[in-house]
C-alpha atoms as a PDB file:
ATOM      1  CA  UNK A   1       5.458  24.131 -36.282  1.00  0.00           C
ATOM      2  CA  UNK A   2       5.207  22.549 -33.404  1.00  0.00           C
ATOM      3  CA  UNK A   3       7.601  19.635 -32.577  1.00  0.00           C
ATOM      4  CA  UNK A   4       9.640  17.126 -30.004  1.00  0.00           C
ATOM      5  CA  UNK A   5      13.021  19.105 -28.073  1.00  0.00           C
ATOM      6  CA  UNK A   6      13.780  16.554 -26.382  1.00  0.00           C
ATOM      7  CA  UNK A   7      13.127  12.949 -24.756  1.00  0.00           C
ATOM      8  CA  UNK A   8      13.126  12.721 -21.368  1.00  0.00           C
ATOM      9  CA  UNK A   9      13.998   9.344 -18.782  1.00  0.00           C
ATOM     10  CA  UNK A  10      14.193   8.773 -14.835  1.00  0.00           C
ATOM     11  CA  UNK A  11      14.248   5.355 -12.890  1.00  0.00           C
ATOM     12  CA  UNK A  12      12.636   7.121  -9.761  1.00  0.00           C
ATOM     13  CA  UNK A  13       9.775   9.669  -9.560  1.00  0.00           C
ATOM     14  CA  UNK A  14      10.159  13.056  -8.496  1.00  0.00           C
ATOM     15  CA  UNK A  15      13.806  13.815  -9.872  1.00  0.00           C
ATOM     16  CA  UNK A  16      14.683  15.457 -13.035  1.00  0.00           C
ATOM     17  CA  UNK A  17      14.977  13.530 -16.053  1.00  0.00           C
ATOM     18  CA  UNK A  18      17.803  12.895 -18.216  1.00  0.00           C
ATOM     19  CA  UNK A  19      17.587  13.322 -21.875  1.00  0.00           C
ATOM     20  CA  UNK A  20      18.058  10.013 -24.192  1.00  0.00           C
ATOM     21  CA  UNK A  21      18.251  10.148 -28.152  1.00  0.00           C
ATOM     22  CA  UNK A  22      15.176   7.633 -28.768  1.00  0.00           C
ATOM     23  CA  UNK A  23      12.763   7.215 -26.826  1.00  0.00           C
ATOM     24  CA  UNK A  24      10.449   3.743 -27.276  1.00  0.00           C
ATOM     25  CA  UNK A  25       7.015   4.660 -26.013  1.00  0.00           C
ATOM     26  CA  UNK A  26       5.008   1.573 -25.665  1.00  0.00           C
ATOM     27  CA  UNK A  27       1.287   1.408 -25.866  1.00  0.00           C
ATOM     28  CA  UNK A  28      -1.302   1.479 -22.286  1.00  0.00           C
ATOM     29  CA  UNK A  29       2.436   1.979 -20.853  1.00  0.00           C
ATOM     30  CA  UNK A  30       4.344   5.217 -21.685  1.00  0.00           C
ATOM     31  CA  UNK A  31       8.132   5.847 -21.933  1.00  0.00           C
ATOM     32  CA  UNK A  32       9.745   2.312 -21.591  1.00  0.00           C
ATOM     33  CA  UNK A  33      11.649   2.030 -18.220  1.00  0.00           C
ATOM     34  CA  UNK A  34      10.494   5.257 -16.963  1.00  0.00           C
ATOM     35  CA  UNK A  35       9.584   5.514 -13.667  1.00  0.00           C
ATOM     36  CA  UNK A  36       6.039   7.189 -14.521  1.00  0.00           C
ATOM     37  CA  UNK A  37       5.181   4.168 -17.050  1.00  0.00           C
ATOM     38  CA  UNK A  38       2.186   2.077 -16.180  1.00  0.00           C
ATOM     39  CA  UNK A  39      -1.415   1.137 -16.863  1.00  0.00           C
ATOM     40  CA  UNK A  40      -2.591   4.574 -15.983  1.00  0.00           C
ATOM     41  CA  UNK A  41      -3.537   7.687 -16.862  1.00  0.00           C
ATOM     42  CA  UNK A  42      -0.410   9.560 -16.556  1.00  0.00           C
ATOM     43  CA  UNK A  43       1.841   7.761 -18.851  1.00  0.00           C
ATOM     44  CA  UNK A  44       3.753  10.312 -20.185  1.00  0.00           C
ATOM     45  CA  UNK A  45       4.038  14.069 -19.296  1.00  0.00           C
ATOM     46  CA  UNK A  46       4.582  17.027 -21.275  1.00  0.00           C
ATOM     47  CA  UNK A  47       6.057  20.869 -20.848  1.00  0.00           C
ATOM     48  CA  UNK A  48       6.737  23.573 -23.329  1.00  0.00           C
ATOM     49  CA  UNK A  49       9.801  24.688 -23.250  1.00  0.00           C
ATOM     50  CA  UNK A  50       7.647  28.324 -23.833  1.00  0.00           C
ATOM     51  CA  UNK A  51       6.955  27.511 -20.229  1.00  0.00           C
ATOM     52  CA  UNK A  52      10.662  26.560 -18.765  1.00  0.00           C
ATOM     53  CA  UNK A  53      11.127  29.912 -20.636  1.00  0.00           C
ATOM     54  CA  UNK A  54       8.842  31.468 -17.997  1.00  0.00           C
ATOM     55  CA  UNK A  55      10.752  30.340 -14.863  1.00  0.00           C
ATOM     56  CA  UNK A  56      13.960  31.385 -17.050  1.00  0.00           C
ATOM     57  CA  UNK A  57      12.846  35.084 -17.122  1.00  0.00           C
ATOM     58  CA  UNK A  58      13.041  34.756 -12.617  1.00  0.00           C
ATOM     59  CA  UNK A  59      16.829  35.009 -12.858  1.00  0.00           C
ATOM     60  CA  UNK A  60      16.818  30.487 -12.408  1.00  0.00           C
ATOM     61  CA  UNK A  61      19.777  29.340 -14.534  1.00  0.00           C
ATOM     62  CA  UNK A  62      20.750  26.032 -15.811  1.00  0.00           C
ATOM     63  CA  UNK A  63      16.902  24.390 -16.732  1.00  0.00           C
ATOM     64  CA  UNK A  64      17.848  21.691 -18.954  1.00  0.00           C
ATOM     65  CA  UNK A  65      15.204  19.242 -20.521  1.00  0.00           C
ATOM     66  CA  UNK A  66      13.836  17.318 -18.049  1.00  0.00           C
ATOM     67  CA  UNK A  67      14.707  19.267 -15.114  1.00  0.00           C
ATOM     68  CA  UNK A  68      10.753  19.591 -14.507  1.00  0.00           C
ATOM     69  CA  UNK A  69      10.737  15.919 -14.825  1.00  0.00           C
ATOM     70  CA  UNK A  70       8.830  15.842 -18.355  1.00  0.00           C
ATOM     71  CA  UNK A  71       9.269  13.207 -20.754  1.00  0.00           C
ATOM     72  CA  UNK A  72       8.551  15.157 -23.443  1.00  0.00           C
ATOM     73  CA  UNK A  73       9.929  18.845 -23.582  1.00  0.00           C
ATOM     74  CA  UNK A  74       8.083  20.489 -26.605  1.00  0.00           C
ATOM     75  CA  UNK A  75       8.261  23.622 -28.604  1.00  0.00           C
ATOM     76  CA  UNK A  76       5.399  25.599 -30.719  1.00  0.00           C
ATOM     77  CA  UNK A  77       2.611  24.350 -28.822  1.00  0.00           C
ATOM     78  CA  UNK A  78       0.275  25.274 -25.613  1.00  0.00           C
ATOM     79  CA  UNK A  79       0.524  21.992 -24.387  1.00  0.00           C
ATOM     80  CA  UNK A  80      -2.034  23.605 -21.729  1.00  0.00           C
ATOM     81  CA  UNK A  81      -4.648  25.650 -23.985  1.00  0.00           C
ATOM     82  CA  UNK A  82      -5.176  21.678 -25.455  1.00  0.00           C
ATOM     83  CA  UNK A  83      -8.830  19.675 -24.495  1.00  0.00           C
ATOM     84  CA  UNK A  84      -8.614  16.513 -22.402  1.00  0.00           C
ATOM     85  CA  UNK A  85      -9.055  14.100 -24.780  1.00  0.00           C
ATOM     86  CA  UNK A  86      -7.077  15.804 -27.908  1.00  0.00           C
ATOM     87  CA  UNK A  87      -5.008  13.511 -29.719  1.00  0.00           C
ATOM     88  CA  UNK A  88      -1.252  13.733 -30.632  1.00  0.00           C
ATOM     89  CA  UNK A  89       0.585  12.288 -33.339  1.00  0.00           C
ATOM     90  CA  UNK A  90       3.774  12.499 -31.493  1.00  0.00           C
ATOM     91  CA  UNK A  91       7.056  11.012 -34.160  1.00  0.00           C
ATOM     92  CA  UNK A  92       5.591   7.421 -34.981  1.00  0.00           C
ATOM     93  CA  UNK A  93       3.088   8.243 -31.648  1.00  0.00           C
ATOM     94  CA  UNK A  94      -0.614   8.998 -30.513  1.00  0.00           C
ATOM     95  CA  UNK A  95      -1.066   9.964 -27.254  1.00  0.00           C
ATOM     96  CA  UNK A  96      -4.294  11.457 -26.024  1.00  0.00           C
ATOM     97  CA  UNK A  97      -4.197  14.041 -23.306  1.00  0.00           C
ATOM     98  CA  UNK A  98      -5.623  12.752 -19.880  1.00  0.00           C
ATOM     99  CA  UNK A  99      -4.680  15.642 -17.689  1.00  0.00           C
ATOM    100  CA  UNK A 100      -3.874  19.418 -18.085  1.00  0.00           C
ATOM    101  CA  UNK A 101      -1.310  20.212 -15.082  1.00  0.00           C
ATOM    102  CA  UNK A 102      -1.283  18.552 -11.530  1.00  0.00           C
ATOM    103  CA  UNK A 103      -1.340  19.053  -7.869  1.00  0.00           C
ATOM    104  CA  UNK A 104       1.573  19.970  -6.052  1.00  0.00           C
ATOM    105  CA  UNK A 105       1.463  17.473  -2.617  1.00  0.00           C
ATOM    106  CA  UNK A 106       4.918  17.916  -1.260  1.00  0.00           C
ATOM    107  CA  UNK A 107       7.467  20.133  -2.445  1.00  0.00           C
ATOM    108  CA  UNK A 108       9.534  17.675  -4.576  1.00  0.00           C
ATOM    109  CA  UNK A 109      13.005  18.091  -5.851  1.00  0.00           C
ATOM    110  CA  UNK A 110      12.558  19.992  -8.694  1.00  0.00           C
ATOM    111  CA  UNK A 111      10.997  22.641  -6.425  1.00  0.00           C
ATOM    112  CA  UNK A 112      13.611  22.732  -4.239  1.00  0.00           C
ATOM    113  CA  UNK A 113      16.167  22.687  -6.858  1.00  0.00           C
ATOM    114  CA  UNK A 114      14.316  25.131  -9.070  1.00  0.00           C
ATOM    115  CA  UNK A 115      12.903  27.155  -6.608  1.00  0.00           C
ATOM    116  CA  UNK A 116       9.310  26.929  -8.123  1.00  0.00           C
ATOM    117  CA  UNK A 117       7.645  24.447 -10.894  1.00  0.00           C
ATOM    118  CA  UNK A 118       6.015  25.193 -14.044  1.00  0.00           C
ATOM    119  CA  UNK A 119       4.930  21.957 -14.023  1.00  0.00           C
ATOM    120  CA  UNK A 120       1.406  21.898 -12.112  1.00  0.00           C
ATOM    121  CA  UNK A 121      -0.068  24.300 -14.104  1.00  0.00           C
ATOM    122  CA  UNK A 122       1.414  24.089 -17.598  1.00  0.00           C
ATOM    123  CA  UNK A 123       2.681  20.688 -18.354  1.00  0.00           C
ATOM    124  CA  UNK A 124      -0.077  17.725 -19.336  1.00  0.00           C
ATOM    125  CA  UNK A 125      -0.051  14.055 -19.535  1.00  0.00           C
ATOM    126  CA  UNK A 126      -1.290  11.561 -21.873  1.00  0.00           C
ATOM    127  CA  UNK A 127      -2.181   7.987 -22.131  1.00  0.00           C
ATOM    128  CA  UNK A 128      -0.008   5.877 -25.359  1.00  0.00           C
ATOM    129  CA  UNK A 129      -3.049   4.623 -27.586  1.00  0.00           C
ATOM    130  CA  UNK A 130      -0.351   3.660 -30.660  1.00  0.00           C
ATOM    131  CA  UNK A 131       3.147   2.954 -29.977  1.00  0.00           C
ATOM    132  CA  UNK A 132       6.380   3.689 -31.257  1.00  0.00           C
ATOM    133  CA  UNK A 133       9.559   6.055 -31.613  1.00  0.00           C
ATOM    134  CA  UNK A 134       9.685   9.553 -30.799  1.00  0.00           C
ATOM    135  CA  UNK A 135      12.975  11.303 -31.131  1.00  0.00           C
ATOM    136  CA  UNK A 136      14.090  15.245 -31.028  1.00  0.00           C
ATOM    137  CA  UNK A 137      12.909  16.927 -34.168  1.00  0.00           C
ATOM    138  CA  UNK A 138       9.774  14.964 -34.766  1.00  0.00           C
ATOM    139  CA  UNK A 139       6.710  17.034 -35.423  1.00  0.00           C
ATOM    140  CA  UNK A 140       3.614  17.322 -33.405  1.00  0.00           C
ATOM    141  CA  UNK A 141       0.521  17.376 -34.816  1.00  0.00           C
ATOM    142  CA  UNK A 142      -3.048  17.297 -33.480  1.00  0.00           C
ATOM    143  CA  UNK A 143      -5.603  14.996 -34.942  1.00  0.00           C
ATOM    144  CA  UNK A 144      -8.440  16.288 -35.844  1.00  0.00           C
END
């Protein structure tokens, strides 16, 4: 089953995020005051922890949720195996994926910090088409 490990928050881009209990995702917005909310299509990212697992396995210690700067760390799904335009229920949620992965422009924090980023090729974003709650534990779901 796939499902929600953790909620993730920063008040600047390009640092790790801190994990929060609730998170309130509004809709055509995101994660409410995070840094990456907006009218845009990158409201909210996404990474498998499968993938922090990855970077894990090179001998880097001490990746907590959020350290790739994801809002929402996941677990039991190939966040990138999913179509652009898939949609998510997401704990009261639906988010529809915009973009699988991103470029790397600058070497940002978490790359220097992590010493490499799982990020640009396995984490996706997603635009908030319903609002609401999502907390650690919810379920993901695709719908069809």
């Amino acid at each position: 089953m796939a499902k929600v490990l953790s909620i993730n928050i920063s008040s600047k881009k390009g640092i790790p995020k801190d994990p929060i209990e609730i998170g309130e995702f509004m809709e055509n917005f995101g994660l409410k005051n995070d840094s990456h909310g907006g009218d845009w299509h990158r409201q909210v990212s996404l990474l498998g922890q499968e993938s922090i697992e990855k970077i894990k396995a090179m001998g880097v210690e001490d990746l907590t949720p959020g350290r790739f700067a994801e809002n929402i760390t996941t677990e039991g799904i190939k966040l990138y195996e999913l179509p652009i335009g898939t949609r998510l229920q997401i704990g009261d949620t639906v988010q529809e994926v915009t973009q699988i992965g991103k470029e790397c422009h600058s070497r940002c924090a978490i790359f220097h910090t992590v010493g490499d980023c799982v990020m640009p090729k396995e984490g996706i974003f997603t635009k908030v088409l319903k609002g609401g709650i999502v907390k650690a534990g919810d379920k993901i779901e695709i719908i069809k």
